[in-house]
C-alpha atoms as a PDB file:
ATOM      1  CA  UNK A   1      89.209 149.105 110.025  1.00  0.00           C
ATOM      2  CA  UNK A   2      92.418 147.284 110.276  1.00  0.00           C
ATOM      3  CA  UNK A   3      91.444 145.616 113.357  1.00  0.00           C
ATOM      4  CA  UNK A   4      88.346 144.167 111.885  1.00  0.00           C
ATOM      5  CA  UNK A   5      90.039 143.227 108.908  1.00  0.00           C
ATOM      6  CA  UNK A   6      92.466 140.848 111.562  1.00  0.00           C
ATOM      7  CA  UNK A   7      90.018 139.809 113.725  1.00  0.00           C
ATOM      8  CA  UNK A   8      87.641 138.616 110.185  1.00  0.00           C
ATOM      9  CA  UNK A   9      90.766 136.481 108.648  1.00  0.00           C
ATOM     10  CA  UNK A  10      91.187 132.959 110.325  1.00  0.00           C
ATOM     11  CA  UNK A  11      94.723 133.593 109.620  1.00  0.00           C
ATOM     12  CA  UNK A  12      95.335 137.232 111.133  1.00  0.00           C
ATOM     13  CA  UNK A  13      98.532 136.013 113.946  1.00  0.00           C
ATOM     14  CA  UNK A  14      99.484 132.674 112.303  1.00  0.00           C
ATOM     15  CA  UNK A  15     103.197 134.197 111.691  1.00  0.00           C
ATOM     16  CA  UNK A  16     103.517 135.142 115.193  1.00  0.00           C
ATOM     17  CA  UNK A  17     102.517 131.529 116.577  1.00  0.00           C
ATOM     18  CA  UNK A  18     104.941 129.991 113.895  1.00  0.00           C
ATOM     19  CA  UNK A  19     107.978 132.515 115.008  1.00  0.00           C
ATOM     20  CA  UNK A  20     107.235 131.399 118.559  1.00  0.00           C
ATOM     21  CA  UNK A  21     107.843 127.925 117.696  1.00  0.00           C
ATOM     22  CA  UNK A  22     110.921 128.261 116.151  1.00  0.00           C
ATOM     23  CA  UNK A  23     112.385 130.541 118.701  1.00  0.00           C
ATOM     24  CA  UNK A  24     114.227 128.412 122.717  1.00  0.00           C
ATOM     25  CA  UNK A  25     111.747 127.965 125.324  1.00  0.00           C
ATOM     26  CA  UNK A  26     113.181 129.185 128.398  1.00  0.00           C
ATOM     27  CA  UNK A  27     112.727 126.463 131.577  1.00  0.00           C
ATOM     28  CA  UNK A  28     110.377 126.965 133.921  1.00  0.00           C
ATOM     29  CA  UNK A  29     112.108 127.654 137.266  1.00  0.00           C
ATOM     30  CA  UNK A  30     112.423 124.262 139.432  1.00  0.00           C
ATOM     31  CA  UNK A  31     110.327 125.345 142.736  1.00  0.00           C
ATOM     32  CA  UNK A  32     109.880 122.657 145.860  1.00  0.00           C
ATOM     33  CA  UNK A  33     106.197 121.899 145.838  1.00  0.00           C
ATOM     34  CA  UNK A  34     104.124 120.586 148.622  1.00  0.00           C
ATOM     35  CA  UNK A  35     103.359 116.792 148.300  1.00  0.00           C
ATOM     36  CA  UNK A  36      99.918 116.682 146.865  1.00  0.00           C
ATOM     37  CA  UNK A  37      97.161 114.833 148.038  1.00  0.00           C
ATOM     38  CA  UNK A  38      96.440 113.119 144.784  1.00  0.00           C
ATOM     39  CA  UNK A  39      95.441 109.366 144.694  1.00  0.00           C
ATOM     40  CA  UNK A  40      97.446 108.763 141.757  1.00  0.00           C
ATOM     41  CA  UNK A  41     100.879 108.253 141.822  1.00  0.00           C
ATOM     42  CA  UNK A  42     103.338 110.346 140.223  1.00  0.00           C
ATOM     43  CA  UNK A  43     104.684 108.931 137.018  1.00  0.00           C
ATOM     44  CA  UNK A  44     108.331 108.293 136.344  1.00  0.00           C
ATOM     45  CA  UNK A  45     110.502 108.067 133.724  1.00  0.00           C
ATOM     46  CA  UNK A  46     112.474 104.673 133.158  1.00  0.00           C
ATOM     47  CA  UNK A  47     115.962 104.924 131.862  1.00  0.00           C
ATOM     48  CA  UNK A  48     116.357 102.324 128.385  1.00  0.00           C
ATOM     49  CA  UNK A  49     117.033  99.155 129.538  1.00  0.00           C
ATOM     50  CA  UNK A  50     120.815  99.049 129.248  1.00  0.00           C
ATOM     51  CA  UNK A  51     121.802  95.015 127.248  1.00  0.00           C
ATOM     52  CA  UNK A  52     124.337  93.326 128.762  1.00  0.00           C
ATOM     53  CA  UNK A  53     126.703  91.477 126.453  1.00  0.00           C
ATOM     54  CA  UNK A  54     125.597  88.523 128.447  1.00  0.00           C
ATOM     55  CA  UNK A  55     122.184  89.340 126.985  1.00  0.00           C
ATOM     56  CA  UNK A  56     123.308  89.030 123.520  1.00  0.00           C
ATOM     57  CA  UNK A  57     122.349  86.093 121.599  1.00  0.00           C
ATOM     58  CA  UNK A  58     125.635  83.838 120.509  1.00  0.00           C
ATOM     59  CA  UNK A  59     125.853  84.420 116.724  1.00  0.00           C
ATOM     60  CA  UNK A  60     126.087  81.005 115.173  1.00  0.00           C
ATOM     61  CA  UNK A  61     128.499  79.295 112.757  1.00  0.00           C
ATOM     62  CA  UNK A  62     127.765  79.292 109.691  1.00  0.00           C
ATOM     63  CA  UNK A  63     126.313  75.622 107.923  1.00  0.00           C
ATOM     64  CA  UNK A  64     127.718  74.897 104.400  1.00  0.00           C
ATOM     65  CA  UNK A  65     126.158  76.248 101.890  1.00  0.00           C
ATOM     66  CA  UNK A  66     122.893  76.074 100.473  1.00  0.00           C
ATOM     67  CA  UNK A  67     124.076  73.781  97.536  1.00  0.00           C
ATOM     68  CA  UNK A  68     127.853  73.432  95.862  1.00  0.00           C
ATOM     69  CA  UNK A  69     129.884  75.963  96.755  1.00  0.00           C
ATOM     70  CA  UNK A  70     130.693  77.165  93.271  1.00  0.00           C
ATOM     71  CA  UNK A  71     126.580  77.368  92.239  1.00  0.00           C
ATOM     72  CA  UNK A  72     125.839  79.274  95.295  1.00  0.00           C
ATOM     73  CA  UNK A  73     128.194  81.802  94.547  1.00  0.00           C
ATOM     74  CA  UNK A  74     127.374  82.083  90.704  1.00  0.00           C
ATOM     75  CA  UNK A  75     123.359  82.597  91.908  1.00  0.00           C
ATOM     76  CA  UNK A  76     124.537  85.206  94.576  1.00  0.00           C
ATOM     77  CA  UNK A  77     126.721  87.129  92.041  1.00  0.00           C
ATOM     78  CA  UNK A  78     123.655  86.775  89.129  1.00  0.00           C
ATOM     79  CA  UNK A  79     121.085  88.514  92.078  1.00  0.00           C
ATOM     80  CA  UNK A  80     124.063  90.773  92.568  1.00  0.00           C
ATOM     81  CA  UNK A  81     124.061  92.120  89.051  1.00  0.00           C
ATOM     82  CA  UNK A  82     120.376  92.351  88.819  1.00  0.00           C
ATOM     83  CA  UNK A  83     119.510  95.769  89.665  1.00  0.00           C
ATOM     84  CA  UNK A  84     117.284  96.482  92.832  1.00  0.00           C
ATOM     85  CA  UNK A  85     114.886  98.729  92.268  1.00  0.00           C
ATOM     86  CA  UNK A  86     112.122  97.517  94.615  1.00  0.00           C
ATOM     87  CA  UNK A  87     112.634  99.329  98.239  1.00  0.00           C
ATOM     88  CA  UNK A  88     113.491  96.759 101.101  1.00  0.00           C
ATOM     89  CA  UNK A  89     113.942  98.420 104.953  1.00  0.00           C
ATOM     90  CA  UNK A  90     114.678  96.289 107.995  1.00  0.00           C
ATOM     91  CA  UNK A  91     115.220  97.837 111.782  1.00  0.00           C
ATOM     92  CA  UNK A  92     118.583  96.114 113.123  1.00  0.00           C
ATOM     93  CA  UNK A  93     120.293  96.529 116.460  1.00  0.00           C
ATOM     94  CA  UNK A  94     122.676  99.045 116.980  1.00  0.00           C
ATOM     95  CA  UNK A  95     124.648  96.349 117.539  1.00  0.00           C
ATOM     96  CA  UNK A  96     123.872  94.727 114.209  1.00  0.00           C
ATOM     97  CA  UNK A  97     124.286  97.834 112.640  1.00  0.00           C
ATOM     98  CA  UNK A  98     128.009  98.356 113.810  1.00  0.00           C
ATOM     99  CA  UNK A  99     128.931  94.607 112.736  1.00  0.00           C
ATOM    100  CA  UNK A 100     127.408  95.079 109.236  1.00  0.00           C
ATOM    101  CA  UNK A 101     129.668  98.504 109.323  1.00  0.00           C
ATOM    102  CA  UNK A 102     132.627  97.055 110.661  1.00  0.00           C
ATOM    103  CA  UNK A 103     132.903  94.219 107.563  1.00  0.00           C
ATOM    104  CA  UNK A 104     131.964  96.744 105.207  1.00  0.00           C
ATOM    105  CA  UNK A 105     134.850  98.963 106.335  1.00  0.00           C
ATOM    106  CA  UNK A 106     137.148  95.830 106.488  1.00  0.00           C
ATOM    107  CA  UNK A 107     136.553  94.681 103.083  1.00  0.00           C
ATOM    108  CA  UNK A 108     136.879  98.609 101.696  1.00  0.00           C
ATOM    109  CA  UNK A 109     140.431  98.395 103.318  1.00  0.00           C
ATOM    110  CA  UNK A 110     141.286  94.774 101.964  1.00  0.00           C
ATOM    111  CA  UNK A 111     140.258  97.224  98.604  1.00  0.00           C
ATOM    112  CA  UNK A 112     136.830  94.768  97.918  1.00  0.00           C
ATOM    113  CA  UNK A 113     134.249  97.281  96.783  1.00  0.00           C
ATOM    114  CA  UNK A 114     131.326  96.764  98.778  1.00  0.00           C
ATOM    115  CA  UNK A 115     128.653  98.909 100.551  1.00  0.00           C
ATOM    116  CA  UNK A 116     126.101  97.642 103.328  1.00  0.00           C
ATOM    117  CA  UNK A 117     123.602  97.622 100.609  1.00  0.00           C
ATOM    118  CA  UNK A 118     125.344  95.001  98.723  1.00  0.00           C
ATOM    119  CA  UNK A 119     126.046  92.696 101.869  1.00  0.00           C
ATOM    120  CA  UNK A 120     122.905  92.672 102.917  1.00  0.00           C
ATOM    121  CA  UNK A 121     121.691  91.503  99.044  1.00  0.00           C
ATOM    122  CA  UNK A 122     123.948  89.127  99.770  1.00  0.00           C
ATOM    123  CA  UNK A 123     122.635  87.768 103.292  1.00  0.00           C
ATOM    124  CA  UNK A 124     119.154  87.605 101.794  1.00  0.00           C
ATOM    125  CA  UNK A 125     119.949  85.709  98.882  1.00  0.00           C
ATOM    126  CA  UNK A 126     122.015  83.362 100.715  1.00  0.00           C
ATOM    127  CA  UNK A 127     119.371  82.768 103.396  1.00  0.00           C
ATOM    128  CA  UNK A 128     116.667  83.059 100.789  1.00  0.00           C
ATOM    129  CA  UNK A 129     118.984  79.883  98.859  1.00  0.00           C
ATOM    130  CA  UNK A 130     119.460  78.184 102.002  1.00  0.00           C
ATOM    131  CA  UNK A 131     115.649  77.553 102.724  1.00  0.00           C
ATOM    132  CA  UNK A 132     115.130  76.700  99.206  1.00  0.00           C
ATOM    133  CA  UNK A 133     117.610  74.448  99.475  1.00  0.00           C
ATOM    134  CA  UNK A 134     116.611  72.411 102.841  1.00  0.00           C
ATOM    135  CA  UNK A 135     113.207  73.382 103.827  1.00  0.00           C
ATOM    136  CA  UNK A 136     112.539  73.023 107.298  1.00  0.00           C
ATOM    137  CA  UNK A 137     116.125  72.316 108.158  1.00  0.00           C
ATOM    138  CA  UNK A 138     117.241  75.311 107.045  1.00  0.00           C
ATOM    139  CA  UNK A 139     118.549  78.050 109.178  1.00  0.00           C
ATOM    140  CA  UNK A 140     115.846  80.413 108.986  1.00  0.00           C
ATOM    141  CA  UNK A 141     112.923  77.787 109.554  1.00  0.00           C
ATOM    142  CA  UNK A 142     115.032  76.715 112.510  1.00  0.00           C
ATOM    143  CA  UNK A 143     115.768  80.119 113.937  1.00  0.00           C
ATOM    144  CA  UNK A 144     111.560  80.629 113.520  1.00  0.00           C
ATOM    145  CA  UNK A 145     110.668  77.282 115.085  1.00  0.00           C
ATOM    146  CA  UNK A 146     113.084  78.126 118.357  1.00  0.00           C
ATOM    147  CA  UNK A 147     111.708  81.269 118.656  1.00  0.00           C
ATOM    148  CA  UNK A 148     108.151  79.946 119.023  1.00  0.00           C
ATOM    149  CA  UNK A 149     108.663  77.227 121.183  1.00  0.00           C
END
């Protein structure tokens, strides 16, 4: 009766197949195989394509700001004190990602409370003020436009 009862519920053996894939898989022993005579060819992993720093793009200097110096930095501390609460998520290089960490931990040791959250705010805003500002001249219409062509 028991063994009906198993074989009946859909679920009868689920906890086994869940143990057995949190438990190591052993490898499978490595054994040298005849060549086959398929037509296709075998397929082969590629290693990630390793940047050179040749490869990286120069980082350029920075134009002056968007506007006067004094109103650009009264609009970026404003946006700063405005509390994000809308989610924003952008994939960076790991070398981007380093940079961003890098300043972050300088300013924390110059004792400038900061977090990567709050320089990137900053970069947006700035960037976001600078195409306001000049249009297609500034550095993110430029940027596009060289990109495309």
């Amino acid at each position: 009766m028991m063994d009906e009862k198993a074989a009946a519920n859909p679920y009868s053996g689920l906890d086994k197949a869940l143990l057995r894939s949190t438990q190591p898989r052993q490898a499978a022993p490595v054994t040298d195989a005849a060549p086959s005579s398929d037509p296709q060819p075998a397929k082969t992993t590629r290693a990630p394509r390793q940047r050179s720093e040749a490869a990286t793009p120069p980082i350029a200097t920075p134009r002056p700001a968007p506007s006067d110096e004094p109103e650009t930095i009264e609009a970026l501390q404003r946006a700063l004190k405005t509390v994000g609460k809308e989610i924003f998520y952008a994939r960076v290089a790991p070398d981007e990602k380093r940079r961003v960490d890098e300043t972050v931990f300088a300013l924390k040791q110059a004792g400038v409370r900061t977090s990567v959250n709050e320089v990137g705010r900053i970069a947006l805003n700035y960037l976001m003020a600078d195409h306001e500002a000049h249009g297609e001249q500034s550095i993110l219409s430029r940027v596009l436009a060289s990109k495309r062509a």
